[in-house]
PDB file of N, CA and C in Angstrom:
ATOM      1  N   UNK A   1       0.851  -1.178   0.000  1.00  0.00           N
ATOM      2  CA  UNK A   1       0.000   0.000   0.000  1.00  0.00           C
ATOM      3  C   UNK A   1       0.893   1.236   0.000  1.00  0.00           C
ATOM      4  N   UNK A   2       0.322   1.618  -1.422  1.00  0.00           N
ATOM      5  CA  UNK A   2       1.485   3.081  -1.301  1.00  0.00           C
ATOM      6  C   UNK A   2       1.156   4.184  -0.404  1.00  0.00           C
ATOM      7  N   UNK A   3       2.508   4.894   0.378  1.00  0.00           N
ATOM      8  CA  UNK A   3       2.712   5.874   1.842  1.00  0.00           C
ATOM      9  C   UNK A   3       1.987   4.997   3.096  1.00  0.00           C
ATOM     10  N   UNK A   4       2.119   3.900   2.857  1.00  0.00           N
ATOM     11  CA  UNK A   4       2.174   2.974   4.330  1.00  0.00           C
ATOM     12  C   UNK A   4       3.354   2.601   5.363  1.00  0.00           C
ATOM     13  N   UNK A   5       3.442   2.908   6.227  1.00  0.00           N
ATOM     14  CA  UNK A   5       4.668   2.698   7.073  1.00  0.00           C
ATOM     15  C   UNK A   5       4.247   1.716   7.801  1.00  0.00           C
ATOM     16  N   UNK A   6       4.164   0.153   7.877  1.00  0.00           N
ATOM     17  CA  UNK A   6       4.311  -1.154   8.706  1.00  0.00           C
ATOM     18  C   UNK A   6       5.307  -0.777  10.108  1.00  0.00           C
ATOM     19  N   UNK A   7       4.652  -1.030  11.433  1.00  0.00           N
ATOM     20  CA  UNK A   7       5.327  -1.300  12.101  1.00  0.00           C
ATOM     21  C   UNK A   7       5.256  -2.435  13.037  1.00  0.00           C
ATOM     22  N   UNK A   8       6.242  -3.183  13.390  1.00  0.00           N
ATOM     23  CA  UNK A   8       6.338  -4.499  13.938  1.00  0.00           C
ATOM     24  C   UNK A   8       6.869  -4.326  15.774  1.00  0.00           C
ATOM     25  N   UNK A   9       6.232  -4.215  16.400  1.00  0.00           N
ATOM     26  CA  UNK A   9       7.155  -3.494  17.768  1.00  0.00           C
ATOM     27  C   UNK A   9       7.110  -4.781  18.223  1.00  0.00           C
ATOM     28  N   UNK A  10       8.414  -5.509  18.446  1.00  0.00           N
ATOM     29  CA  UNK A  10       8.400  -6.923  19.839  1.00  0.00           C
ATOM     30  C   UNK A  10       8.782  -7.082  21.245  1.00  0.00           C
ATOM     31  N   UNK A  11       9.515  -5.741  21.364  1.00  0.00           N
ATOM     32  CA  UNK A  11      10.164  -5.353  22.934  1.00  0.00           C
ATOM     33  C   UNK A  11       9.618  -4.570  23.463  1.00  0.00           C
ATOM     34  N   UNK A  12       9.649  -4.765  24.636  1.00  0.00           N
ATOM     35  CA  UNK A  12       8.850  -4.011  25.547  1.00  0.00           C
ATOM     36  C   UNK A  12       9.689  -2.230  26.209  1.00  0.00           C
ATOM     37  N   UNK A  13      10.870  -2.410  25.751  1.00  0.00           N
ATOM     38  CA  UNK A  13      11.372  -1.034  25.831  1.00  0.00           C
ATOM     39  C   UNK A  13      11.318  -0.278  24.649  1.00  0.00           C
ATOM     40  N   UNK A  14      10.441  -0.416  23.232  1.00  0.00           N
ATOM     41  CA  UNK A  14      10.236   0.022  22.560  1.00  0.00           C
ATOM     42  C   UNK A  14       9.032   1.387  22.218  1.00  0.00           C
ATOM     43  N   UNK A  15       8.603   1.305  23.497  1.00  0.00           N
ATOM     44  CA  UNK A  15       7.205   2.235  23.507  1.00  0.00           C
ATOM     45  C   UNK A  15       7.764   3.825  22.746  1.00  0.00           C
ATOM     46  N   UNK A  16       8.726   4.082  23.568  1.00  0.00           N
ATOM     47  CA  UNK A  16       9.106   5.449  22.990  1.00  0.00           C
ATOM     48  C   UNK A  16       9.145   5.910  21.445  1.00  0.00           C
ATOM     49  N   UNK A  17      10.150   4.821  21.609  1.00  0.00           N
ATOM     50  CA  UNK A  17      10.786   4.917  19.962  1.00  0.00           C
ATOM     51  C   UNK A  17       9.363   4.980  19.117  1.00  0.00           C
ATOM     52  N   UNK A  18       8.356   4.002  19.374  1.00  0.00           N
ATOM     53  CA  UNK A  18       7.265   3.877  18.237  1.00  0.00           C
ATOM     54  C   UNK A  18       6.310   5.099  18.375  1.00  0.00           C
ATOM     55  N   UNK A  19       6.291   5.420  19.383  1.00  0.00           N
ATOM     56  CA  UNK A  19       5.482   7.130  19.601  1.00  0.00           C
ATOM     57  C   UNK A  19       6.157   7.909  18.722  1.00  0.00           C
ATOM     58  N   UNK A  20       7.498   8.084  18.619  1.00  0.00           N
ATOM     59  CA  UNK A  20       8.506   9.442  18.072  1.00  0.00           C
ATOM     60  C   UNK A  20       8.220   8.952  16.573  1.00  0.00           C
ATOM     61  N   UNK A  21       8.468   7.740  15.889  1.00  0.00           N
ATOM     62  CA  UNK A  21       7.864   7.199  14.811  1.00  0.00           C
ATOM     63  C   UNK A  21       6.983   7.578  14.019  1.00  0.00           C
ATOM     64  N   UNK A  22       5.956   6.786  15.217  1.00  0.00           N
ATOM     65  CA  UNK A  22       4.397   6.979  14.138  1.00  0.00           C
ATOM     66  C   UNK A  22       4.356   8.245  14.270  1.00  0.00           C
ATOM     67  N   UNK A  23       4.425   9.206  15.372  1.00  0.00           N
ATOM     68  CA  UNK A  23       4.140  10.673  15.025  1.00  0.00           C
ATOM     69  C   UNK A  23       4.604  11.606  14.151  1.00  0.00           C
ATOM     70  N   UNK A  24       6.157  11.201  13.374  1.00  0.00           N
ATOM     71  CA  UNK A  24       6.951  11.268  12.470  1.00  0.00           C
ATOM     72  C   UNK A  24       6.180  11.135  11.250  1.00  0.00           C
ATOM     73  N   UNK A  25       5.813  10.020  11.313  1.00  0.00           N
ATOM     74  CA  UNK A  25       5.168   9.376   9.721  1.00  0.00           C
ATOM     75  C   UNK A  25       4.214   9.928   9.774  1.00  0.00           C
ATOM     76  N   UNK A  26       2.991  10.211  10.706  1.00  0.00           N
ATOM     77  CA  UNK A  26       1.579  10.997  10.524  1.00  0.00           C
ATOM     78  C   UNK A  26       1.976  12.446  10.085  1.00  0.00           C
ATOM     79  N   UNK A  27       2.853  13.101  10.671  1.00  0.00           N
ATOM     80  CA  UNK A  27       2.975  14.827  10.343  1.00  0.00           C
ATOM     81  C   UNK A  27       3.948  14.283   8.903  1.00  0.00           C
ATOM     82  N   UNK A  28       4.232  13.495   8.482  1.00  0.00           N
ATOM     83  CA  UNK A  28       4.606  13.585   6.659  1.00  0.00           C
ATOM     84  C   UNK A  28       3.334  12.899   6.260  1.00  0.00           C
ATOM     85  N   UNK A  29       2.831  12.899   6.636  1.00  0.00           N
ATOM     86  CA  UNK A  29       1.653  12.420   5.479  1.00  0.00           C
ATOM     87  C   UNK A  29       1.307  10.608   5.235  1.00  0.00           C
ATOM     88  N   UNK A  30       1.729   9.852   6.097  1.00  0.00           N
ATOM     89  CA  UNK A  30       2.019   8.907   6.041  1.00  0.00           C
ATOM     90  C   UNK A  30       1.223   8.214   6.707  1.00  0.00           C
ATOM     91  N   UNK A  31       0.611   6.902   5.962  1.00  0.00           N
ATOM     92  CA  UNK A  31      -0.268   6.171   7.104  1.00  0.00           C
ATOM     93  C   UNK A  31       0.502   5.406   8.151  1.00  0.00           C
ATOM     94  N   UNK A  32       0.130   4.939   9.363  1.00  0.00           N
ATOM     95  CA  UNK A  32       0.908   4.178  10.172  1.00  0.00           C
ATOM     96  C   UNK A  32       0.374   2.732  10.465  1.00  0.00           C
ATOM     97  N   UNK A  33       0.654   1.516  10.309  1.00  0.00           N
ATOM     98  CA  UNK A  33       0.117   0.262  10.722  1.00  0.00           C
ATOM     99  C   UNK A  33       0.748  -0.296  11.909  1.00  0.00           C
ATOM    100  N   UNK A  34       0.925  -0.620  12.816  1.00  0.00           N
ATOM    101  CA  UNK A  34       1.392  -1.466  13.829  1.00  0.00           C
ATOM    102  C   UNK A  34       0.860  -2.761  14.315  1.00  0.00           C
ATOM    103  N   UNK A  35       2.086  -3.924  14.345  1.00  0.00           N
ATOM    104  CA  UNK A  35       1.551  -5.046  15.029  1.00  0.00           C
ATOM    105  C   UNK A  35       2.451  -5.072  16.211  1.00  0.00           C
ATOM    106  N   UNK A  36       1.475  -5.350  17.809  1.00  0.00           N
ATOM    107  CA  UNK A  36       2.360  -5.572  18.434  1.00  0.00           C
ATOM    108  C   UNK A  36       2.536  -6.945  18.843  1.00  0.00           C
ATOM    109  N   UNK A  37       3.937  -7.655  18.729  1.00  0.00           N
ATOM    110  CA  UNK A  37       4.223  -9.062  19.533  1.00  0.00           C
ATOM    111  C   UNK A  37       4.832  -9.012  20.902  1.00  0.00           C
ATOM    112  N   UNK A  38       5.371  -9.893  20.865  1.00  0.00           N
ATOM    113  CA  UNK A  38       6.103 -10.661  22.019  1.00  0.00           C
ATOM    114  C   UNK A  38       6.263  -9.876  23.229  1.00  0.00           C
ATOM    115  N   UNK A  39       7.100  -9.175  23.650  1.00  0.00           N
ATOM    116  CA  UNK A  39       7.335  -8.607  25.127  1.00  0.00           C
ATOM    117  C   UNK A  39       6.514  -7.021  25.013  1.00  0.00           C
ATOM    118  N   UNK A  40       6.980  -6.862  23.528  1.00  0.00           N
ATOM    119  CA  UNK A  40       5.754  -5.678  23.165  1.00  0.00           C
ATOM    120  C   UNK A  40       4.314  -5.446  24.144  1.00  0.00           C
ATOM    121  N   UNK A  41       3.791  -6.635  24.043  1.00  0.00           N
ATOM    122  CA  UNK A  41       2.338  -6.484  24.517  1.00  0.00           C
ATOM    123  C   UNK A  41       2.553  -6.089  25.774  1.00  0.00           C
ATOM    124  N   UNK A  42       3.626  -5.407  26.337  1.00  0.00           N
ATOM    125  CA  UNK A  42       3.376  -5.374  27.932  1.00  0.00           C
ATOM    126  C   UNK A  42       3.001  -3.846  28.039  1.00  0.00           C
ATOM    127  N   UNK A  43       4.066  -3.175  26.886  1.00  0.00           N
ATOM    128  CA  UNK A  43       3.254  -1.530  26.749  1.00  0.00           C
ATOM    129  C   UNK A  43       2.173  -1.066  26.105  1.00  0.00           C
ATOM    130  N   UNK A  44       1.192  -2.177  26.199  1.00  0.00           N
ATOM    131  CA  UNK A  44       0.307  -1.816  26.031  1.00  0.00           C
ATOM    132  C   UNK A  44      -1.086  -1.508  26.983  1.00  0.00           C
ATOM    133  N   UNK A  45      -0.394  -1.737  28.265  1.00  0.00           N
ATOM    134  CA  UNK A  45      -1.396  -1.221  29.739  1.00  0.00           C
ATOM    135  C   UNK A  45      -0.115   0.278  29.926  1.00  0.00           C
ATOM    136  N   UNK A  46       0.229   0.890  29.657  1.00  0.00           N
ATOM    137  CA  UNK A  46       1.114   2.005  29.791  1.00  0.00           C
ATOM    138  C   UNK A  46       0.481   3.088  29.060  1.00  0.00           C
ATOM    139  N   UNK A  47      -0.268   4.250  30.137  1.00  0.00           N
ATOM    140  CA  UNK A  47      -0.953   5.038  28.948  1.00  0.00           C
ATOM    141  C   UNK A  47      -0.730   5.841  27.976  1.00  0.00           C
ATOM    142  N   UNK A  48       0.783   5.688  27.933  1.00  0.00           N
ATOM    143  CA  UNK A  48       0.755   6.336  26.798  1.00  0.00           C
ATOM    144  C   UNK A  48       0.690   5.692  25.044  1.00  0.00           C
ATOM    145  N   UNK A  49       0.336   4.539  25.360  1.00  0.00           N
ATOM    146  CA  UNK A  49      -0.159   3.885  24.318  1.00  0.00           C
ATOM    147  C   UNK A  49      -1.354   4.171  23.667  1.00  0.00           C
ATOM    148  N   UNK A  50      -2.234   4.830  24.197  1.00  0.00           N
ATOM    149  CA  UNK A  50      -3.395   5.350  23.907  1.00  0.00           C
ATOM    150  C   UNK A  50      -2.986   6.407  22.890  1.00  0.00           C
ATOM    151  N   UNK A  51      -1.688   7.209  22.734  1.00  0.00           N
ATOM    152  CA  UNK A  51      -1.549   7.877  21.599  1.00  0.00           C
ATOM    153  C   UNK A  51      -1.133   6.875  20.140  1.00  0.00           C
ATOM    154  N   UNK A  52      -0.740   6.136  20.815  1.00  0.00           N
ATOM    155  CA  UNK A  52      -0.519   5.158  19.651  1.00  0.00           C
ATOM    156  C   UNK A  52      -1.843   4.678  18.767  1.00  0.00           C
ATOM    157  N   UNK A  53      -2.137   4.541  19.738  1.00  0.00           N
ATOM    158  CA  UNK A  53      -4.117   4.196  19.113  1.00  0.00           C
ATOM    159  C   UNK A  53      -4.938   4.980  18.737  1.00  0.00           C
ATOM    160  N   UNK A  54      -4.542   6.218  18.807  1.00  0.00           N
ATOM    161  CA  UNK A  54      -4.939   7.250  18.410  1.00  0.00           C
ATOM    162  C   UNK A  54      -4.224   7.752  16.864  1.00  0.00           C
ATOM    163  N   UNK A  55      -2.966   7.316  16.548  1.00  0.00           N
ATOM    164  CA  UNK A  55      -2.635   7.974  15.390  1.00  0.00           C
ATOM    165  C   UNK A  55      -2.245   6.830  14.353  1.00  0.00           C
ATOM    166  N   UNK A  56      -2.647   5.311  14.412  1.00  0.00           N
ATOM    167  CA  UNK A  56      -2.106   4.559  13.623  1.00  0.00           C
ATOM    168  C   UNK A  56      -3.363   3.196  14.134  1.00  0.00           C
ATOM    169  N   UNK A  57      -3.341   2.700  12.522  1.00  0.00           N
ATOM    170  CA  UNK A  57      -4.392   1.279  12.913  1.00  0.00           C
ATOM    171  C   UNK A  57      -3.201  -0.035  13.760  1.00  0.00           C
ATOM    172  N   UNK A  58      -3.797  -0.637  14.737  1.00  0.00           N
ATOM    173  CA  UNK A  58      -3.077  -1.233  15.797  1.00  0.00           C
ATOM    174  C   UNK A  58      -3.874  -2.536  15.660  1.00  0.00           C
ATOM    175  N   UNK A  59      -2.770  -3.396  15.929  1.00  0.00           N
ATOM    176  CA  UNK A  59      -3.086  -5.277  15.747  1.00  0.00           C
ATOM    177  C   UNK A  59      -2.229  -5.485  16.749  1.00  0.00           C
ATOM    178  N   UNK A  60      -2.572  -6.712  17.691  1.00  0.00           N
ATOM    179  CA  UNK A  60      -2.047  -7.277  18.445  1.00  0.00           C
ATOM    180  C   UNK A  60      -1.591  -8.633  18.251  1.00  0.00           C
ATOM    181  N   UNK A  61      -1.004  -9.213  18.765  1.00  0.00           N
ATOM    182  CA  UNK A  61      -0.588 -10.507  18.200  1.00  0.00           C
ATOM    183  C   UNK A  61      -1.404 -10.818  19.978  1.00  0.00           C
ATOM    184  N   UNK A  62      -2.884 -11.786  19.380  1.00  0.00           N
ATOM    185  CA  UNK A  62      -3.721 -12.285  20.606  1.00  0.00           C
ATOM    186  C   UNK A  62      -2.943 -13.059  21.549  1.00  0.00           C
ATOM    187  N   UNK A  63      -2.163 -14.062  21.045  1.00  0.00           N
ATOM    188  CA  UNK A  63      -1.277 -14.920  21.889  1.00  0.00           C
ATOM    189  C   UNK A  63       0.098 -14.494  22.727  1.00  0.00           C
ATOM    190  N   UNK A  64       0.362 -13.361  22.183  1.00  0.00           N
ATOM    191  CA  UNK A  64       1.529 -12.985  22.732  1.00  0.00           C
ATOM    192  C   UNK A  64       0.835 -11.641  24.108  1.00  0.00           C
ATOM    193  N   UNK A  65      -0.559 -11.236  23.509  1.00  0.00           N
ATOM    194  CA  UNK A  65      -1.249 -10.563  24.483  1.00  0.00           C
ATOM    195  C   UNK A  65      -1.572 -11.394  25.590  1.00  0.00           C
ATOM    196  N   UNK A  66      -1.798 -12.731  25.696  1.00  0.00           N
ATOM    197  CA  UNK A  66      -2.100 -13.548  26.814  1.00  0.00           C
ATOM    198  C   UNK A  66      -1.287 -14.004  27.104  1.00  0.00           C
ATOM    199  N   UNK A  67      -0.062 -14.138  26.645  1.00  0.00           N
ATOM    200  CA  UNK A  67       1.147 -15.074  27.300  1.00  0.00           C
ATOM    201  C   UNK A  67       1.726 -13.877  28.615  1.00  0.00           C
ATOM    202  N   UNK A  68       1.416 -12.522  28.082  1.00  0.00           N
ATOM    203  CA  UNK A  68       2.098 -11.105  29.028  1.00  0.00           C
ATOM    204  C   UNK A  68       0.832 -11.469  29.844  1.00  0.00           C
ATOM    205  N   UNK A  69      -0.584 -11.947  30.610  1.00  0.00           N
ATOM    206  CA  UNK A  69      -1.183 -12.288  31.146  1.00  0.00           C
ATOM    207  C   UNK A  69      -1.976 -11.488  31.366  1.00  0.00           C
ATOM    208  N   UNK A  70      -2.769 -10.855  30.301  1.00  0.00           N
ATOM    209  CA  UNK A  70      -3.708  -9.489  29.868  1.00  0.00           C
ATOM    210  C   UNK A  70      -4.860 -10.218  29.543  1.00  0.00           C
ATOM    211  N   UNK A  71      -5.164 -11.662  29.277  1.00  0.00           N
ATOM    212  CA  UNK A  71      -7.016 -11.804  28.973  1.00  0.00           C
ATOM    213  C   UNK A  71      -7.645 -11.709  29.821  1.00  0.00           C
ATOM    214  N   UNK A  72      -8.664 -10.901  28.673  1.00  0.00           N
ATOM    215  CA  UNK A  72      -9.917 -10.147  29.303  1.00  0.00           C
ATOM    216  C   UNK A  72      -9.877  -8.424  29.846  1.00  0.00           C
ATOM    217  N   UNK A  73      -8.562  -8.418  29.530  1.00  0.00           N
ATOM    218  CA  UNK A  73      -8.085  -6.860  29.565  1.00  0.00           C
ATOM    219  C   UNK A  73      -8.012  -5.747  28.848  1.00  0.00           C
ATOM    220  N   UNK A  74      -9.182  -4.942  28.563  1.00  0.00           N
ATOM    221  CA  UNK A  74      -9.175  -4.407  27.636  1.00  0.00           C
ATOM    222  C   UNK A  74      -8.544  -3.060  27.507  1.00  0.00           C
ATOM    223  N   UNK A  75      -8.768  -2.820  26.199  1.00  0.00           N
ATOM    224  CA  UNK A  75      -7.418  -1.582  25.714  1.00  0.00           C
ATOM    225  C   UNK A  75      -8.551  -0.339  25.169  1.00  0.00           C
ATOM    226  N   UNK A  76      -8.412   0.507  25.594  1.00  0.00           N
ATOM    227  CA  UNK A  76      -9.562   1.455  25.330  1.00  0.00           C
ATOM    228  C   UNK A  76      -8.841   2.163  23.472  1.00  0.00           C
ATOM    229  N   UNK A  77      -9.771   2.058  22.866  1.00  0.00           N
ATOM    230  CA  UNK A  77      -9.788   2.494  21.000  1.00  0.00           C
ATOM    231  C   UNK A  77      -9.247   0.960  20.236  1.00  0.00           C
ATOM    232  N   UNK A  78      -9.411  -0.521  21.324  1.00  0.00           N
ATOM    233  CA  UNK A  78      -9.135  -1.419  20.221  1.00  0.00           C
ATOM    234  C   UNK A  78     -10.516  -2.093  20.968  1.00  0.00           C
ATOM    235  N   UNK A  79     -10.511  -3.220  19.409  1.00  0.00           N
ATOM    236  CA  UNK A  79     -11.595  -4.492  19.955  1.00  0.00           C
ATOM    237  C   UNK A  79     -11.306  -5.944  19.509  1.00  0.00           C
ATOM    238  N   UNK A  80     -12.101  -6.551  19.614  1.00  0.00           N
ATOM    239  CA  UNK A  80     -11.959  -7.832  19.372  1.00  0.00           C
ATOM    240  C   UNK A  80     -11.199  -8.354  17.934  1.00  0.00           C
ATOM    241  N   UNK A  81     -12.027  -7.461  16.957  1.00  0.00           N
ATOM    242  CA  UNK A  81     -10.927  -7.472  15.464  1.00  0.00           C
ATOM    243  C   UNK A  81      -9.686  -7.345  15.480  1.00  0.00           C
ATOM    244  N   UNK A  82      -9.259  -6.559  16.513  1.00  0.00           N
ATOM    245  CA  UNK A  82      -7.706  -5.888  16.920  1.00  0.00           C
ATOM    246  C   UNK A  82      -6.493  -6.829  17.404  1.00  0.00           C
ATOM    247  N   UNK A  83      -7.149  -8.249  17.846  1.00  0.00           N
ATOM    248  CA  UNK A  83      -6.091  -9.129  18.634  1.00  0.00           C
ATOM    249  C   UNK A  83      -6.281 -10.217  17.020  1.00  0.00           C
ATOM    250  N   UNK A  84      -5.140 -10.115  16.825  1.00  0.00           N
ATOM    251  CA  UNK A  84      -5.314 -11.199  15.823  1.00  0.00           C
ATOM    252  C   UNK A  84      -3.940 -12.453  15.690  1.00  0.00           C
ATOM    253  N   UNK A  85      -3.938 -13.098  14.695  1.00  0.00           N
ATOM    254  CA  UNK A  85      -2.508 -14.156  14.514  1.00  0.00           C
ATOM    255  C   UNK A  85      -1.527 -13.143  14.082  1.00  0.00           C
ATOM    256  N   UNK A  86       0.168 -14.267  13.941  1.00  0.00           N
ATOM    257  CA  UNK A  86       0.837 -13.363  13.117  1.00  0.00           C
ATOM    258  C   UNK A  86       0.824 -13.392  11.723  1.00  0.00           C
ATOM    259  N   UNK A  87      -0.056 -14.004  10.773  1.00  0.00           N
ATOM    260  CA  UNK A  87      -0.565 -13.757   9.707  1.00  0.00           C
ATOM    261  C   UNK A  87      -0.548 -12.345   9.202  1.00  0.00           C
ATOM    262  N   UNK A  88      -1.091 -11.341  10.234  1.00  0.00           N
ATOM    263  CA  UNK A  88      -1.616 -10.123  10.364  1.00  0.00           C
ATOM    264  C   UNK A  88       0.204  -9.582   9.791  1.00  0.00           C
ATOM    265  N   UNK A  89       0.541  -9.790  10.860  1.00  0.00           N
ATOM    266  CA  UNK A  89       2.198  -9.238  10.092  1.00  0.00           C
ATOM    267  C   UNK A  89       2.813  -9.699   9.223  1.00  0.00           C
ATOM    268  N   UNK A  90       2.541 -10.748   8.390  1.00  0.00           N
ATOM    269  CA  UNK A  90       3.330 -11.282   7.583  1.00  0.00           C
ATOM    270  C   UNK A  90       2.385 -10.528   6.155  1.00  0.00           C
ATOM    271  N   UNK A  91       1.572 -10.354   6.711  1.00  0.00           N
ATOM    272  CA  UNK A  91       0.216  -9.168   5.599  1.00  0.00           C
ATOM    273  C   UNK A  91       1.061  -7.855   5.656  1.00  0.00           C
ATOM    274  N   UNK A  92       1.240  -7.343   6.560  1.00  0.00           N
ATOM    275  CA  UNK A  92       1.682  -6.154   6.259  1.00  0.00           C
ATOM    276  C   UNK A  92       2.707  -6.069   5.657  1.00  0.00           C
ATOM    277  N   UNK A  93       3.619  -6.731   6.356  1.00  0.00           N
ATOM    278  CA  UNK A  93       5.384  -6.467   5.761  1.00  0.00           C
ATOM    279  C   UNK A  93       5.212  -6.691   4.355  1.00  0.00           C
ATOM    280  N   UNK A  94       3.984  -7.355   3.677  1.00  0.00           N
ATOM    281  CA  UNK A  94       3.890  -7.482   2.210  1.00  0.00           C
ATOM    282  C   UNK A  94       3.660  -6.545   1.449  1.00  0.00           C
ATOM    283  N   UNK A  95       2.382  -5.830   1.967  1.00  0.00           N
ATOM    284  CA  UNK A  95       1.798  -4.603   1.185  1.00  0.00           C
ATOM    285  C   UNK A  95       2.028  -3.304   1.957  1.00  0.00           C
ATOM    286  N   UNK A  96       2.625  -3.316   2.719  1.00  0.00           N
ATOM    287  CA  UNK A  96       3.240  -1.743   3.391  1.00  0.00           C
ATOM    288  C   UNK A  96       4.590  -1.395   2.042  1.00  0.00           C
ATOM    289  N   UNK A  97       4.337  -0.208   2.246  1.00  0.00           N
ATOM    290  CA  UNK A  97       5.844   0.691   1.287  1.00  0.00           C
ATOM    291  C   UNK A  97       6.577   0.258   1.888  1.00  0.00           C
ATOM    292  N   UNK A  98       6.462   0.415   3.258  1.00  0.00           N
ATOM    293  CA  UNK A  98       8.007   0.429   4.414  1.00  0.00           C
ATOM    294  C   UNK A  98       7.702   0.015   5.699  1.00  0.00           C
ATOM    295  N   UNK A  99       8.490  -1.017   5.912  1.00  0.00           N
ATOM    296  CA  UNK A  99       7.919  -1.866   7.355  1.00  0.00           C
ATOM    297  C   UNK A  99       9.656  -2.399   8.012  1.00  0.00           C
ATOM    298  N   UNK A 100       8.802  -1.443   9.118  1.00  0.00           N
ATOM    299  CA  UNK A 100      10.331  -1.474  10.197  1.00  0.00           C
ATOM    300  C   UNK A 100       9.438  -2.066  11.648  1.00  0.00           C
ATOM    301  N   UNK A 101      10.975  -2.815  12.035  1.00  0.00           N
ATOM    302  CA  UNK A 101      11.101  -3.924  13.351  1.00  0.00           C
ATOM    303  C   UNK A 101      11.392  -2.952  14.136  1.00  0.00           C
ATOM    304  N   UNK A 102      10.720  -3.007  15.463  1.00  0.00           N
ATOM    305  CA  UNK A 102      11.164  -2.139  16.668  1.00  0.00           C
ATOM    306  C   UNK A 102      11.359  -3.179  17.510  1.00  0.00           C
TER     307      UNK A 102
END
């Protein structure tokens, strides 16, 4: 998808970096996608993730959200569509312009 920026966040000290990012890519004009995995899912009870959800469409990797021990925990601006496989990322990194690993 042309002016798509894919992002893949898997660490959990990554929160920053993907805020300074996506907010980067939104003020150029740029759409933002994010999947989050593995230790990732832990900044996602940290509120400042809520800007994240606010400026970019957000996927979770469901299993890696329950392995951090979050079911049934919900994330205010996602839903049930939002927790998905990693299918979801192997989709993006395909049809994004540009898809970077955090």
């Amino acid at each position: 998808m042309k002016g798509t920026l894919g992002i893949c966040a898997t660490t959990s000290s990554s929160l920053t970096h993907l805020l300074g990012i996506t907010s980067a890519a939104v003020r150029a004009g740029k759409r933002v996608e994010v999947f989050i995995t593995g230790q990732a899912a832990r900044f996602t009870q940290d509120s400042r993730f809520a800007e994240v959800v606010a400026l970019a469409d957000v996927a979770i990797c469901e299993v890696s959200y329950f392995a951090a021990g979050y079911q049934g925990v919900e994330i205010p601006g996602l839903g049930d569509k939002d927790f998905v496989t990693q299918a979801r990322n192997a989709d993006l990194a395909e049809r994004c312009e540009r898809y970077l690993l955090i």
